[in-house]
C-alpha atoms as a PDB file:
ATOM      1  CA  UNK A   1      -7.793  55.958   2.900  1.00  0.00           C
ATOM      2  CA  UNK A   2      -6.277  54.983   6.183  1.00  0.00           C
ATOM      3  CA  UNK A   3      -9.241  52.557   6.764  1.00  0.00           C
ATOM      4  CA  UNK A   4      -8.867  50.854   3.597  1.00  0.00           C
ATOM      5  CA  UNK A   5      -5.116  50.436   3.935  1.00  0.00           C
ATOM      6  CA  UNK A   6      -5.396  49.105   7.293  1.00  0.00           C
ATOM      7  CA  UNK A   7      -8.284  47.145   6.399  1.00  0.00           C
ATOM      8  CA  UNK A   8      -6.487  45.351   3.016  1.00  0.00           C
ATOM      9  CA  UNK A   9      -3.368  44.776   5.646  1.00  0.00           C
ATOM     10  CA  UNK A  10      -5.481  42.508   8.442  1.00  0.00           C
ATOM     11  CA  UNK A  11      -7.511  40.496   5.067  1.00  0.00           C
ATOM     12  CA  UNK A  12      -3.931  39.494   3.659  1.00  0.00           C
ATOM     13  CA  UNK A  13      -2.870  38.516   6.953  1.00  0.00           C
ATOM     14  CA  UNK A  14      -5.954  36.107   7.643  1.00  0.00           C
ATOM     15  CA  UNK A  15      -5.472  35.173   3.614  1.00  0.00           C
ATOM     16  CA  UNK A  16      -1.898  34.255   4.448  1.00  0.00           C
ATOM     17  CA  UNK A  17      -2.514  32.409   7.415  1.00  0.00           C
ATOM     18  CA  UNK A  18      -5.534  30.801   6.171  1.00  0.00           C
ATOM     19  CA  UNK A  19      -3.019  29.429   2.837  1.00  0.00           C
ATOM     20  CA  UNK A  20      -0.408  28.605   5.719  1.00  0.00           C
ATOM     21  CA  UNK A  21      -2.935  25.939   7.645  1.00  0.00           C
ATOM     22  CA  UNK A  22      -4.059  24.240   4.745  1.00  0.00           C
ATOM     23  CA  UNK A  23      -0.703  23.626   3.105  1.00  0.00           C
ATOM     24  CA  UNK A  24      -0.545  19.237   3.957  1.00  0.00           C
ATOM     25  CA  UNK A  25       2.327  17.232   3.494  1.00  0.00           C
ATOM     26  CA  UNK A  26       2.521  13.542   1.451  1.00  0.00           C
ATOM     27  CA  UNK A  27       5.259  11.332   0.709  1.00  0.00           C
ATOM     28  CA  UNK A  28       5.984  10.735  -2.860  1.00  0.00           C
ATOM     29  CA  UNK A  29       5.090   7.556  -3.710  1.00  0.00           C
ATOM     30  CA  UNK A  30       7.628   5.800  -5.985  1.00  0.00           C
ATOM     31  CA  UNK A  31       6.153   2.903  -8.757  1.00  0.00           C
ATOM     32  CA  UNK A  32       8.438   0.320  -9.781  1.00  0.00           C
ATOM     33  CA  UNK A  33       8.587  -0.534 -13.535  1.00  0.00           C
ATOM     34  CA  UNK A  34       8.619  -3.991 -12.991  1.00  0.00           C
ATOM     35  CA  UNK A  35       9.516  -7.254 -10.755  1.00  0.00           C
ATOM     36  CA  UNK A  36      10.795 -10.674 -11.231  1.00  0.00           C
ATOM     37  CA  UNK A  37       9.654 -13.032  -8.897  1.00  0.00           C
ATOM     38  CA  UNK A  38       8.255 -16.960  -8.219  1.00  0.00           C
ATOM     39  CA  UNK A  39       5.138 -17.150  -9.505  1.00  0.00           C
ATOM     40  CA  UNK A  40       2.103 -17.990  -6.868  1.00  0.00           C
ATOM     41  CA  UNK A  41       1.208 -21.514  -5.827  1.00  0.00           C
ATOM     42  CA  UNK A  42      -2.408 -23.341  -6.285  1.00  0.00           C
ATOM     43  CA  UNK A  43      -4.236 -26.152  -6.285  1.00  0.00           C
ATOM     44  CA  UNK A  44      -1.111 -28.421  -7.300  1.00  0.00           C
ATOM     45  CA  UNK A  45       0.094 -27.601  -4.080  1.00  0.00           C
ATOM     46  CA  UNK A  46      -2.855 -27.698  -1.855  1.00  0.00           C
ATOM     47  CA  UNK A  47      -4.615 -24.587  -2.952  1.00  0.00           C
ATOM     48  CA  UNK A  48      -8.307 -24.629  -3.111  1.00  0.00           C
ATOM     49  CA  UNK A  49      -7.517 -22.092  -6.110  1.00  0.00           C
ATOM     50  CA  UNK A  50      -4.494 -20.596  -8.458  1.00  0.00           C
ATOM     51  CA  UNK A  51      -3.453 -17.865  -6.816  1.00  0.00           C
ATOM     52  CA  UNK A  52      -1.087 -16.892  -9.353  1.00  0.00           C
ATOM     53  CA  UNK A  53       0.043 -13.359 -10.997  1.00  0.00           C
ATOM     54  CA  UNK A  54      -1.841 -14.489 -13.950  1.00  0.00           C
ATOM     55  CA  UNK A  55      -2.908 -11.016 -15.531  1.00  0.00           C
ATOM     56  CA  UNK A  56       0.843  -9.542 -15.292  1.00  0.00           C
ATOM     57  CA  UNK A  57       3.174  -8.731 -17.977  1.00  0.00           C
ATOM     58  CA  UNK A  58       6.340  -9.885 -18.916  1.00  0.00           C
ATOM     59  CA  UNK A  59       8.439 -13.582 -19.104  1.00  0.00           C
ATOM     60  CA  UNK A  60       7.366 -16.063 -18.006  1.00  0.00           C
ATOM     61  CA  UNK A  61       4.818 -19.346 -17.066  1.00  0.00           C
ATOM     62  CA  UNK A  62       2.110 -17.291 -15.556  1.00  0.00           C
ATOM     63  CA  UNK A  63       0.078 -20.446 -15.190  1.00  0.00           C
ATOM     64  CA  UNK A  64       2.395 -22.410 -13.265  1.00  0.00           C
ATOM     65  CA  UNK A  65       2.883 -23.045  -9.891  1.00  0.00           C
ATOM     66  CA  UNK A  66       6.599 -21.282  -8.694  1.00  0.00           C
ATOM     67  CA  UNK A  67       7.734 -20.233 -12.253  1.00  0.00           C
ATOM     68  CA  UNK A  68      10.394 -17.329 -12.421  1.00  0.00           C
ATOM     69  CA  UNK A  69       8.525 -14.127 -13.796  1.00  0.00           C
ATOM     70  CA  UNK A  70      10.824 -12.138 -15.120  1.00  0.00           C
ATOM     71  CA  UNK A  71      10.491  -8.234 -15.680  1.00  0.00           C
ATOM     72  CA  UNK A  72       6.884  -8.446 -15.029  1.00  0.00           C
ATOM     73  CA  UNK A  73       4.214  -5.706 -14.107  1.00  0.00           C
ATOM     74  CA  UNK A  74       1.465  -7.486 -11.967  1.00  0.00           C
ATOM     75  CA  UNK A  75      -0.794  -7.625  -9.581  1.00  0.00           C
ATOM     76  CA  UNK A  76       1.880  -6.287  -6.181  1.00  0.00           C
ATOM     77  CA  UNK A  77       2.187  -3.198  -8.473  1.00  0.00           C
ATOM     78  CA  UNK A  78      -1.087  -2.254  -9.587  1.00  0.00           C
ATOM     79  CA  UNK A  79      -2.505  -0.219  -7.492  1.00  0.00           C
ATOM     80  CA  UNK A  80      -5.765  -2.123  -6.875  1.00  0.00           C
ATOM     81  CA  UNK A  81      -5.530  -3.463  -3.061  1.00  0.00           C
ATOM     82  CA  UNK A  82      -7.787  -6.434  -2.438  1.00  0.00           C
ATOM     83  CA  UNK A  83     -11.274  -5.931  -0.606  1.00  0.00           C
ATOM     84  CA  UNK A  84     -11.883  -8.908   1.129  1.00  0.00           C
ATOM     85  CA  UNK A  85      -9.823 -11.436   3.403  1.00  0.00           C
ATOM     86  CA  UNK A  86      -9.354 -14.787   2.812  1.00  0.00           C
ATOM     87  CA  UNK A  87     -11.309 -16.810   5.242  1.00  0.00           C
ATOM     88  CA  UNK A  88     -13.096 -19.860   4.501  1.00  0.00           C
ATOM     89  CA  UNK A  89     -17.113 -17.756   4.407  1.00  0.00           C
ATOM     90  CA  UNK A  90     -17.545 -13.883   4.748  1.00  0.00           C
ATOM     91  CA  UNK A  91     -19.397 -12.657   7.831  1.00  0.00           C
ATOM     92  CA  UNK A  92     -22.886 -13.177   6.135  1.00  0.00           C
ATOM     93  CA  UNK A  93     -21.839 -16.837   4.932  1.00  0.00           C
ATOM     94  CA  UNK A  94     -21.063 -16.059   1.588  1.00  0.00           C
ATOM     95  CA  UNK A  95     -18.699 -18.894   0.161  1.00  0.00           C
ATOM     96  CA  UNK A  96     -15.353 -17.246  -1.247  1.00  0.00           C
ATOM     97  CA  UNK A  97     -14.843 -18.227  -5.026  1.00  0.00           C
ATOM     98  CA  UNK A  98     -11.525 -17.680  -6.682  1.00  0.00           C
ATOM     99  CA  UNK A  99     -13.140 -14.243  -7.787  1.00  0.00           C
ATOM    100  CA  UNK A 100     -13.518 -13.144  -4.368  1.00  0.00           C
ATOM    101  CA  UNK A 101      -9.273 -13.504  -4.234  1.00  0.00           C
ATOM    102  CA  UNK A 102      -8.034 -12.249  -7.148  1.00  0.00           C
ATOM    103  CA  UNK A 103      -6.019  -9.890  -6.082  1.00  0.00           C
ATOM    104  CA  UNK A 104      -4.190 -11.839  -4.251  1.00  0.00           C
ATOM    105  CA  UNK A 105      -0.777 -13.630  -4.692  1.00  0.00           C
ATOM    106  CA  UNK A 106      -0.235 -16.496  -2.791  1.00  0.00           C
ATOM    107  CA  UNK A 107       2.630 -18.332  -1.910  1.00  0.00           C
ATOM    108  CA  UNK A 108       2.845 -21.854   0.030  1.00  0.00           C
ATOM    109  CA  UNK A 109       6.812 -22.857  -1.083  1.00  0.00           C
ATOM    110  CA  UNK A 110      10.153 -21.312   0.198  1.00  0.00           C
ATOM    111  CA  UNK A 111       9.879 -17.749   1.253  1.00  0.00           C
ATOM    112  CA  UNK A 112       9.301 -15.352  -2.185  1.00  0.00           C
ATOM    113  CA  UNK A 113      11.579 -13.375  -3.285  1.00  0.00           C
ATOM    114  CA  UNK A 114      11.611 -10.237  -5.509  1.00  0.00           C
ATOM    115  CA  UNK A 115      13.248  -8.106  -6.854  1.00  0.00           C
ATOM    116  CA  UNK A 116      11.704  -4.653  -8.142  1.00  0.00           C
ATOM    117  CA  UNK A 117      13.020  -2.771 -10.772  1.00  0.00           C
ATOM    118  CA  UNK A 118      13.054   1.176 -11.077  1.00  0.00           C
ATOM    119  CA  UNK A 119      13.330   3.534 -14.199  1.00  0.00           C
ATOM    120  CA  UNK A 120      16.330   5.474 -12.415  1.00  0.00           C
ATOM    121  CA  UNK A 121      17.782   5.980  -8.952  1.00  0.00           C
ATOM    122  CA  UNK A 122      15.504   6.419  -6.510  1.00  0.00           C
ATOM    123  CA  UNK A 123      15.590   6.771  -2.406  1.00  0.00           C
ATOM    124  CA  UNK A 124      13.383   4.498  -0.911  1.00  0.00           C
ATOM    125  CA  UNK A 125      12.640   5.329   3.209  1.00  0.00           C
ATOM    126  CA  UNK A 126       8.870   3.555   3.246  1.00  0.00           C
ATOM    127  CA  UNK A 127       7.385   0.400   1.946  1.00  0.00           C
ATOM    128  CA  UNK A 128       3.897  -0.817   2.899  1.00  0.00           C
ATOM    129  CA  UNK A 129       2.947  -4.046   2.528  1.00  0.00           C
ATOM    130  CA  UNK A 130      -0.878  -5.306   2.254  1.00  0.00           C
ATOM    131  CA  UNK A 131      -0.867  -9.008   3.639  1.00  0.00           C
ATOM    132  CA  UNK A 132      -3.338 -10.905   4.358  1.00  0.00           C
ATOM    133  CA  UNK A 133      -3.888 -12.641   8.249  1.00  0.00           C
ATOM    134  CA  UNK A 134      -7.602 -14.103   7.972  1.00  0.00           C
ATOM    135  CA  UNK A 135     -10.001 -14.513  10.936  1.00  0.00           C
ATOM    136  CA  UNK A 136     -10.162 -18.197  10.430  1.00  0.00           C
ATOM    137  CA  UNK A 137      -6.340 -19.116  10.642  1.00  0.00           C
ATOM    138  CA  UNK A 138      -3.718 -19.757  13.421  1.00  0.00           C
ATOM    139  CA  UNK A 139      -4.796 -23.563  13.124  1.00  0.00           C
ATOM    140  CA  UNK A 140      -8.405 -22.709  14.427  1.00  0.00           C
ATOM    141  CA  UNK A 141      -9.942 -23.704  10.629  1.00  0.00           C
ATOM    142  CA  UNK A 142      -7.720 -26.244   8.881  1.00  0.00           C
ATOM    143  CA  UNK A 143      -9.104 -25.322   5.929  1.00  0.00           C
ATOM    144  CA  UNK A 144      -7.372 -21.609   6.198  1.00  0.00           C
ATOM    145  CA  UNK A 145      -3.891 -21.869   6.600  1.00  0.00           C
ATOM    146  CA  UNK A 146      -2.981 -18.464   5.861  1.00  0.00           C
ATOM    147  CA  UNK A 147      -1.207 -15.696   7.972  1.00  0.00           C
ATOM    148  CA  UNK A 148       0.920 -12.489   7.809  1.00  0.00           C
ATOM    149  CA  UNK A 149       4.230 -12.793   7.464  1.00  0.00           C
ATOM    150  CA  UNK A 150       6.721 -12.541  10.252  1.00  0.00           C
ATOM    151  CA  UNK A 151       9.647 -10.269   8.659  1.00  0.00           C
ATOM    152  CA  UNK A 152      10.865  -8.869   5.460  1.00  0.00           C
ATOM    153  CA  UNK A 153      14.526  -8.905   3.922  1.00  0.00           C
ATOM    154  CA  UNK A 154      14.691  -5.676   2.174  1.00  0.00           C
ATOM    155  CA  UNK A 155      18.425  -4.900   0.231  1.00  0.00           C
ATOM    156  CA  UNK A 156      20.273  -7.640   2.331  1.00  0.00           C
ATOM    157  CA  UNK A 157      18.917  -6.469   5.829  1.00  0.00           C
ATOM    158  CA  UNK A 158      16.352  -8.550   8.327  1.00  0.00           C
ATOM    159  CA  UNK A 159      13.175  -6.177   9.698  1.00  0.00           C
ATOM    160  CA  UNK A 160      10.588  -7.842  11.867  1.00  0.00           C
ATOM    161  CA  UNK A 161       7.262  -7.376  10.319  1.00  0.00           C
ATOM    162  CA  UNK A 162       6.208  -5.615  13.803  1.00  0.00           C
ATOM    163  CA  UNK A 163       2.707  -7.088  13.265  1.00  0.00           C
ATOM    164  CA  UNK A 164       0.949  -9.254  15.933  1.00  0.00           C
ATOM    165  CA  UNK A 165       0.570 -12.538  13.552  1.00  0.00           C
ATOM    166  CA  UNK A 166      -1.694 -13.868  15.948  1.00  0.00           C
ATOM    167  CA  UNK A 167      -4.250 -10.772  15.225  1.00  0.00           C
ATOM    168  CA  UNK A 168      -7.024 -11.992  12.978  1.00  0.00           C
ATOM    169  CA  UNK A 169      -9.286  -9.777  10.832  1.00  0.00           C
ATOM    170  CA  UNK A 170     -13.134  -9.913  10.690  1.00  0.00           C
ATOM    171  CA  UNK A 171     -14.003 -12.114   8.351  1.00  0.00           C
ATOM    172  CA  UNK A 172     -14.876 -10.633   4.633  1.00  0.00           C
ATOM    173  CA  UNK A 173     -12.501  -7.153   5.244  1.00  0.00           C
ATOM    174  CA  UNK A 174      -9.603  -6.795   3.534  1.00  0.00           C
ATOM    175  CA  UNK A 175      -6.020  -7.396   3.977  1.00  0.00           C
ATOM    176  CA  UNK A 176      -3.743  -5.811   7.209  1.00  0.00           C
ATOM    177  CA  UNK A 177      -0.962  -3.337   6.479  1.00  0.00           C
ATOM    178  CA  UNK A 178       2.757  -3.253   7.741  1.00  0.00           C
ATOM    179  CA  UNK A 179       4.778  -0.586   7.602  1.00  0.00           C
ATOM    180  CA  UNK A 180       8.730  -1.029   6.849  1.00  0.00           C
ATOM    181  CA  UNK A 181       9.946   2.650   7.708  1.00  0.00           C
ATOM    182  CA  UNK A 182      13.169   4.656   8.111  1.00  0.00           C
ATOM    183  CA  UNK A 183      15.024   2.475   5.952  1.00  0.00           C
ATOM    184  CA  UNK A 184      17.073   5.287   4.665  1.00  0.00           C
ATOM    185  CA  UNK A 185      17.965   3.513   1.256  1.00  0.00           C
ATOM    186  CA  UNK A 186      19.639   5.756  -1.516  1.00  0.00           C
ATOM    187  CA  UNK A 187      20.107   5.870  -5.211  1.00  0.00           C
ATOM    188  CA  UNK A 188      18.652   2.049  -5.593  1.00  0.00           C
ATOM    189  CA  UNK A 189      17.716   1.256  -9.264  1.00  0.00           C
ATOM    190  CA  UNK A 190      17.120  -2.732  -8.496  1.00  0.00           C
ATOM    191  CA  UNK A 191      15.882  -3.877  -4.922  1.00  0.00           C
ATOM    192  CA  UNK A 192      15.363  -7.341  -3.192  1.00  0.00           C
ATOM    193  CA  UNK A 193      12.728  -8.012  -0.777  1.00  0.00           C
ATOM    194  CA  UNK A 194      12.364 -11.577   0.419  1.00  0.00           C
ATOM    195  CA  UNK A 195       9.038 -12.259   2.169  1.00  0.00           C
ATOM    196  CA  UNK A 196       9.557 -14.345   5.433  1.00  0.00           C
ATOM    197  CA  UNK A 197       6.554 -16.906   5.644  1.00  0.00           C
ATOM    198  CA  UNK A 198       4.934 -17.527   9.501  1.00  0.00           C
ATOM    199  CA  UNK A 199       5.940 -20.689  11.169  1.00  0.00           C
ATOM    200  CA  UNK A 200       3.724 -20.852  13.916  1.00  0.00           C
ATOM    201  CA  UNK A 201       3.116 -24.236  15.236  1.00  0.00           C
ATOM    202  CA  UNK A 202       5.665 -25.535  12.613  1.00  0.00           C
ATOM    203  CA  UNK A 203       3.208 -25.222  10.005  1.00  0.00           C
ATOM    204  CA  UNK A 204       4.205 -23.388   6.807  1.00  0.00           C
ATOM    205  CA  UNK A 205       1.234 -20.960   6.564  1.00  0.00           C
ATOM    206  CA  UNK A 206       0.779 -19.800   3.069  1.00  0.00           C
ATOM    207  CA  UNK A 207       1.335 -15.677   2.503  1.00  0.00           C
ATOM    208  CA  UNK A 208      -1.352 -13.521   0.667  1.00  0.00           C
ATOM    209  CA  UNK A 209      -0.050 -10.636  -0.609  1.00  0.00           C
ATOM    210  CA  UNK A 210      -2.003  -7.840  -2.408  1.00  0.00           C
ATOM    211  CA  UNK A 211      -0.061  -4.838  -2.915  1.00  0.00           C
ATOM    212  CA  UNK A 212       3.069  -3.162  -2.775  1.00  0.00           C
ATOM    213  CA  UNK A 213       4.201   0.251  -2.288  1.00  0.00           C
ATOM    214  CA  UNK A 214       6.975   2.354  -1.834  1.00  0.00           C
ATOM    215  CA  UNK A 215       7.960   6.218  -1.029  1.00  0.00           C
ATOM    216  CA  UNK A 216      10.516   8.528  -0.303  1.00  0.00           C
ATOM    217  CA  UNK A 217       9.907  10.026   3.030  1.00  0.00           C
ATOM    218  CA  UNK A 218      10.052  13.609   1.981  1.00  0.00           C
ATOM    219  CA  UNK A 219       7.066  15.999   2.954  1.00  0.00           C
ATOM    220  CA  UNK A 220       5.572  17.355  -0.869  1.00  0.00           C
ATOM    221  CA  UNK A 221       3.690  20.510   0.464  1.00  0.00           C
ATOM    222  CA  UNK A 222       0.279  20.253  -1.233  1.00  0.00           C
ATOM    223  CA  UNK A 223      -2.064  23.035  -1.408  1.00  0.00           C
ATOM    224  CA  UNK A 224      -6.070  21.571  -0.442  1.00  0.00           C
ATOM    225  CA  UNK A 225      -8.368  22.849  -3.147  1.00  0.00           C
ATOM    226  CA  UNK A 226     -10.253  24.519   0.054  1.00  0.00           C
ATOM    227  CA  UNK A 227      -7.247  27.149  -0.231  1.00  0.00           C
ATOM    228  CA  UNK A 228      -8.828  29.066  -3.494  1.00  0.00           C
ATOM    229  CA  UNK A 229     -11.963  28.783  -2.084  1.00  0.00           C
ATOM    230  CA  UNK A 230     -10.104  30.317   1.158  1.00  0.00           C
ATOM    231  CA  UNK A 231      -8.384  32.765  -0.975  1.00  0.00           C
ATOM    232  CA  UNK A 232     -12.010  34.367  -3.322  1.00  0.00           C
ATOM    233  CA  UNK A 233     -13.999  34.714  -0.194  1.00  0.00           C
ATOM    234  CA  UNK A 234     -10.551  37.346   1.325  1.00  0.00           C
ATOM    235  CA  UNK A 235     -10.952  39.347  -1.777  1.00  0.00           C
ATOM    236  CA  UNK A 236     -14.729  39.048  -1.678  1.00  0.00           C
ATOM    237  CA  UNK A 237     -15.002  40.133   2.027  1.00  0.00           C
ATOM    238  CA  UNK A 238     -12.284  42.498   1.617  1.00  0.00           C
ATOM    239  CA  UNK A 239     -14.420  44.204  -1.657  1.00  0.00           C
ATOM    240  CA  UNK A 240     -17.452  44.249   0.495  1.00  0.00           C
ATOM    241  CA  UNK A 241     -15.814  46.101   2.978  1.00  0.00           C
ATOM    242  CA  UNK A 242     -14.256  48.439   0.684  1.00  0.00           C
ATOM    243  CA  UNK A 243     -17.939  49.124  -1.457  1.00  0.00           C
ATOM    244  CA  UNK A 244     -19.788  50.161   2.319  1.00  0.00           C
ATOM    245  CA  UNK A 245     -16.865  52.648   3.302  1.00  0.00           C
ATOM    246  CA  UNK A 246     -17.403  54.430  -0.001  1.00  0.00           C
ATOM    247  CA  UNK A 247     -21.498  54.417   0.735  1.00  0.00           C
END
């Protein structure tokens, strides 16, 4: 009896510290409702393509170049980030159609600003941004002409982008991401992020922008589903044990 007790004791303490190691910790990641923002620029400004956020919902001319969107759901929100940079041929050659770039907005007018909406108060201490800064710009293709941007405006206050904007990525991957963290904002139901476009060489580099998210900061513990599998083979070993001490 003393065997078994002792032996039940050391299985729940491996159980327990087994369930302890693969507790993991993630953010929660908050979804805005909507935005309202200047539509993306295209070929009436020197596009090769539209680069608009024509599949959103909402107000607004989707189809023209700068139009205010108004309460819109779109392509920054949706949760598809875009495969592929822009540069002028992938790695193998492949010419880029306006397929290749869809999920992509693209700006080449005034820095963009938006402003994201939320269902209720939130706290907001992360946003990620996924930008594009093609292998073929920082005027070594004039047909590029795109680049990461060089800062954000987020509720009023001025972060550097912290990204190397002369960094280029291989051509046909997809777009870089910066990191805004520790901004510590609370109970924010409407917030305005202005995009600062690069400069570089006094050239007004159009902005690709793919995606954009934002979290809370705070650790959710989340069990891994090795934990069960962690937790059956403790009772199974510690049955085992207990069927050969009765034999």
């Amino acid at each position: 009896m003393k065997f078994a007790l002792r032996t039940l004791i050391q299985v729940a303490s491996i159980i327990i510290v087994l369930l302890g190691v693969a507790v993991i910790s993630h953010a929660v990641q908050i979804k805005p409702v909507s935005y309202d923002m200047p539509n993306g620029s295209g070929i009436a400004r020197g596009g090769l393509y539209n680069y608009w956020d024509v599949s959103s919902t909402g107000s607004g001319e989707k189809t023209t170049d700068g139009a205010q969107l108004t309460g819109v759901s779109g392509k920054l929100t949706d949760g598809l980030i875009a495969t592929e940079s822009w540069a002028w041929t992938d790695a193998d050659g492949t010419f880029h159609t306006s397929g290749t770039l869809d999920r992509y907005v693209g700006w080449t007018w005034g820095d963009p600003t938006i402003v994201f909406h939320f269902t209720n108060q939130v706290n907001i201490d992360n946003i990620t941004f996924y930008v594009d800064s093609p292998s073929n710009d920082k005027l070594n293709n004039p047909q590029g002409g795109v680049a990461a941007p060089t800062g954000f405006e987020i509720g009023g206050e001025h972060f550097d982008s912290g990204y190397d904007t002369s960094k280029k990525n291989v051509p046909g991957t997809g777009p870089v991401e910066i990191n805004i963290d520790n901004l510590g904002l609370t109970m924010i139901q409407d917030l305005t992020v202005q995009i600062d476009r690069d400069t570089f060489g006094g050239t007004r580099f159009w902005l690709f922008c793919s995606e954009i998210t934002f979290d809370d900061g705070q650790p959710s513990p989340v069990p891994e589903p090795s934990t069960i599998i962690l937790f059956g083979a403790g009772i199974a070993g510690f049955a085992l044990l207990r069927n050969r001490r009765r034999k």
